[in-house]
N, C-alpha and C. Protein backbone atom coordinates (compact mmCIF):
# COMPACT_ATOMS: atom_id res chain seq x y z
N UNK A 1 -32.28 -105.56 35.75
CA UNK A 1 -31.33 -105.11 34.76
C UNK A 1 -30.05 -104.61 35.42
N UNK A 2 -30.04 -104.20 36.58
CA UNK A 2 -28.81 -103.72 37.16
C UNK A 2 -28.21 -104.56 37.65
N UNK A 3 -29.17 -105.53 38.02
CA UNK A 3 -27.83 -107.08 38.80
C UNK A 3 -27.06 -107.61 37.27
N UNK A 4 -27.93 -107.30 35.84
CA UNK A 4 -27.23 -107.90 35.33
C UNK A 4 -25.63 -107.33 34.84
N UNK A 5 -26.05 -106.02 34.77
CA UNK A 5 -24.80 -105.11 34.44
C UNK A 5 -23.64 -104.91 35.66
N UNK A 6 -24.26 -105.55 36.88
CA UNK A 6 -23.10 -105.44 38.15
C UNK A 6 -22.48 -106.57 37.88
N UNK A 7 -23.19 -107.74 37.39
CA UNK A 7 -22.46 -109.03 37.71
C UNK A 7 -21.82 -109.12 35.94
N UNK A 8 -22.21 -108.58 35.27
CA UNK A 8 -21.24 -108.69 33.87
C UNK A 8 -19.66 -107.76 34.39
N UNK A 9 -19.91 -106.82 34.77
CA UNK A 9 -18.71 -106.12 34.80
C UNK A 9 -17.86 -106.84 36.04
N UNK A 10 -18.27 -107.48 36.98
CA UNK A 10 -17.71 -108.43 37.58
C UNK A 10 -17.11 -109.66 37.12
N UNK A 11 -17.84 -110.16 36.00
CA UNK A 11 -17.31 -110.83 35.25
C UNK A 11 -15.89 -110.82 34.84
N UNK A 12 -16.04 -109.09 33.71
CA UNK A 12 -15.08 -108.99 33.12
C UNK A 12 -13.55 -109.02 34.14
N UNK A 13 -13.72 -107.80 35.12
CA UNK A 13 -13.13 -108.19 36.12
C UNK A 13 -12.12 -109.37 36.32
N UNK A 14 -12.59 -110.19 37.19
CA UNK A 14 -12.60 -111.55 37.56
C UNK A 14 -10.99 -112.05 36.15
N UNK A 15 -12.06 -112.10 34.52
CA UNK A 15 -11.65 -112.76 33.45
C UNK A 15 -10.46 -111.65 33.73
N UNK A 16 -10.42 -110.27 33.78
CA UNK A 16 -9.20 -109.73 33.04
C UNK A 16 -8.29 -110.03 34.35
N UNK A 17 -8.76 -110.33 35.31
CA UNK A 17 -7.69 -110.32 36.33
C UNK A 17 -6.42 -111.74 36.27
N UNK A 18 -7.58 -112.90 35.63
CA UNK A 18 -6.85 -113.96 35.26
C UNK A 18 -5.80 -113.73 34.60
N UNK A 19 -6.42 -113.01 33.03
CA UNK A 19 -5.32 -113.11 32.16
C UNK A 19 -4.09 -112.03 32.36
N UNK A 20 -4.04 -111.26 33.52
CA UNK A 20 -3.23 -110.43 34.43
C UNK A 20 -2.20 -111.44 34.90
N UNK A 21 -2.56 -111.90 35.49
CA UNK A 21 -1.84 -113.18 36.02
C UNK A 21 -1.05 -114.16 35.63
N UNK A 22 -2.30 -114.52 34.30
CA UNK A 22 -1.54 -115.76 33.51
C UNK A 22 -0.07 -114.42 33.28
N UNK A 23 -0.35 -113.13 32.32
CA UNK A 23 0.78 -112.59 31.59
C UNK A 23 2.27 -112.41 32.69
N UNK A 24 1.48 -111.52 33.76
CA UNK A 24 2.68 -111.68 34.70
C UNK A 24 3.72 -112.60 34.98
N UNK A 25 2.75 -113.81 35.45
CA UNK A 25 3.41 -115.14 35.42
C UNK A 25 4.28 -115.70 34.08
N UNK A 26 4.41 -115.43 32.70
CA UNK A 26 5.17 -115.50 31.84
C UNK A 26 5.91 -114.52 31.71
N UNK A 27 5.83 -113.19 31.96
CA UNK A 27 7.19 -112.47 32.16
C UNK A 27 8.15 -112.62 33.23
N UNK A 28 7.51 -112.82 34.02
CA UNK A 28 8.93 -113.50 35.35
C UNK A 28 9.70 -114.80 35.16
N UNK A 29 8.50 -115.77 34.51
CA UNK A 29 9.53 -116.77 33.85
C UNK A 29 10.47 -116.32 32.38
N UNK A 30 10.60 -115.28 31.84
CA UNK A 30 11.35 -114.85 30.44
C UNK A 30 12.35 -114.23 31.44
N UNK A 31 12.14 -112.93 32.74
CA UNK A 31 13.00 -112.49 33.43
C UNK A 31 14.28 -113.10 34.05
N UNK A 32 14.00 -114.35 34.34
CA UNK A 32 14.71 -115.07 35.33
C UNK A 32 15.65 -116.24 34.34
N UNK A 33 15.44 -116.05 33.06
CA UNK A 33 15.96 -116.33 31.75
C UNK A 33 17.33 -116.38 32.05
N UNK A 34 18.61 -117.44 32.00
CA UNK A 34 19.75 -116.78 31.78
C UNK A 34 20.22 -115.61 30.60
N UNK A 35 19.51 -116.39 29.50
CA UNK A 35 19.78 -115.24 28.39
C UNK A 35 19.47 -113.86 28.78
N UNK A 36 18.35 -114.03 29.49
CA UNK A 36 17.63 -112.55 29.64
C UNK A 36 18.47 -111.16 30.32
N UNK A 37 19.19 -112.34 31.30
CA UNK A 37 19.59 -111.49 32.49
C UNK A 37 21.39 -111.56 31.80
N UNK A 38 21.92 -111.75 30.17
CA UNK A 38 22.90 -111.45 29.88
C UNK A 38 22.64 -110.20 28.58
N UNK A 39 21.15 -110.43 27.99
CA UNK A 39 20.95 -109.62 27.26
C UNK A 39 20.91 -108.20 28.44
N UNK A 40 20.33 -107.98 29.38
CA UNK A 40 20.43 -106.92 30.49
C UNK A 40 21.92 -106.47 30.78
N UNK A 41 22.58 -107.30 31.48
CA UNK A 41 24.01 -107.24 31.32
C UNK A 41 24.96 -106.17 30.18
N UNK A 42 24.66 -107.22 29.14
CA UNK A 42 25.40 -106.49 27.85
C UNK A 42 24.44 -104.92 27.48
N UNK A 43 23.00 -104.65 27.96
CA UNK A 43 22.49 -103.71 27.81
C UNK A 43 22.96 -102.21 28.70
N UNK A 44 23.42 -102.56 29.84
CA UNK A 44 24.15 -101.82 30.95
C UNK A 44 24.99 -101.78 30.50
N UNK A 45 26.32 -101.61 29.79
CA UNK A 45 27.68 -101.69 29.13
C UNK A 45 27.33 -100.49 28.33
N UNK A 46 28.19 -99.08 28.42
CA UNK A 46 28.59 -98.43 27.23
C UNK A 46 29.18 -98.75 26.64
N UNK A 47 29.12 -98.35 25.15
CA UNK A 47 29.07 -98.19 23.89
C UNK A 47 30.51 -98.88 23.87
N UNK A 48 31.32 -97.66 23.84
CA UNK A 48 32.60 -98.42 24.07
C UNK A 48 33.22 -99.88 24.61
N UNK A 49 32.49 -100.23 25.70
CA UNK A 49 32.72 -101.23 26.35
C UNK A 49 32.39 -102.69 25.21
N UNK A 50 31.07 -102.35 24.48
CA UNK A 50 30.55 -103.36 23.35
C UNK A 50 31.48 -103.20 22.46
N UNK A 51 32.16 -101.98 22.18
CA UNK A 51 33.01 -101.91 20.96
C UNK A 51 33.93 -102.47 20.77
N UNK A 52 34.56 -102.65 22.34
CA UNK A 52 35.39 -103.89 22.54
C UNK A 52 35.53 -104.90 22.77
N UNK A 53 34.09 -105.45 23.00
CA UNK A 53 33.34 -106.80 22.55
C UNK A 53 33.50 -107.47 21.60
N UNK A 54 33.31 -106.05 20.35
CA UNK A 54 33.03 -106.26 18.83
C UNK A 54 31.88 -106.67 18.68
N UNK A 55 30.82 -105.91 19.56
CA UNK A 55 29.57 -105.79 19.77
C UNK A 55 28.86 -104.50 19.60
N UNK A 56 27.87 -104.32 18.71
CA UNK A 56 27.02 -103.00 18.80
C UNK A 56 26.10 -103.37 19.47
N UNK A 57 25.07 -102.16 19.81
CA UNK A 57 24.02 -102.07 21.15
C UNK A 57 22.85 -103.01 20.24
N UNK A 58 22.66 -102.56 18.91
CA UNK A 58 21.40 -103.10 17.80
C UNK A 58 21.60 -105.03 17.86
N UNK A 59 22.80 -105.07 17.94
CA UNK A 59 23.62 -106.64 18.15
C UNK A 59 23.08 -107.51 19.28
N UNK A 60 22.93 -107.21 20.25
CA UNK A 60 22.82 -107.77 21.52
C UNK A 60 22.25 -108.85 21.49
N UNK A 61 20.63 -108.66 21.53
CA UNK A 61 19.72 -110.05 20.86
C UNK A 61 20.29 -110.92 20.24
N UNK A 62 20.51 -110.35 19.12
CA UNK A 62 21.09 -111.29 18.29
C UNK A 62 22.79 -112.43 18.52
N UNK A 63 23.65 -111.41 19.68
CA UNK A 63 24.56 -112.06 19.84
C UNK A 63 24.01 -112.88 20.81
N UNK A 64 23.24 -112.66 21.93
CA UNK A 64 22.92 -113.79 23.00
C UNK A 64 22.08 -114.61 22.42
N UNK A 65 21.06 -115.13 21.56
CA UNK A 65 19.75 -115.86 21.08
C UNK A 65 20.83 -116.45 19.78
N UNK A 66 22.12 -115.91 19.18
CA UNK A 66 22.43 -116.21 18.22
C UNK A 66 22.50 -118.40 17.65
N UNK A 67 22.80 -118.99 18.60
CA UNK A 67 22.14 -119.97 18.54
C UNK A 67 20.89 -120.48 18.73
N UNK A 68 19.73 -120.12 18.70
CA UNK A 68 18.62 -120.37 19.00
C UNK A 68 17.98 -120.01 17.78
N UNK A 69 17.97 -118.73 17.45
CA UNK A 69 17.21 -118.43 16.17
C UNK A 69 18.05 -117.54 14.95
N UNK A 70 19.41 -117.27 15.17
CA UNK A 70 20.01 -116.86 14.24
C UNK A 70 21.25 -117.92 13.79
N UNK A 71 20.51 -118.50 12.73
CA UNK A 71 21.46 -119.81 12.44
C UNK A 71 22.16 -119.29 11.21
């Protein structure tokens, strides 16, 4: 009974370490995003600086993705 409970939790292990991986591996590909790294950009900019954009901070997403999903 104890090999079975060593090698289940090894299991899980193992499985959660995958899907660790798989996730990682899709946030570095979203990171390396041009959009990503202009939504960052425009996120570093005070207030003011967007204001003279004619950009608010709530805006951002929506101004960089604005062709993609805000039609």
């Amino acid at each position: 009974m104890a090999i079975a409970a060593t090698h289940s939790t090894q299991t899980r292990e193992k499985s959660s370490g995958v899907f660790d991986s798989i996730i990682n591996f899709l946030v570095r590909i979203a990171e390396s995003n041009g959009r990503m790294k202009a939504v960052e950009r425009l996120n570093a900019m005070s207030d003011s600086e967007l204001q003279a954009r004619g950009l608010k901070r709530e805006d951002i997403v929506r101004h960089v993705f604005r062709d993609m999903f805000y039609i």
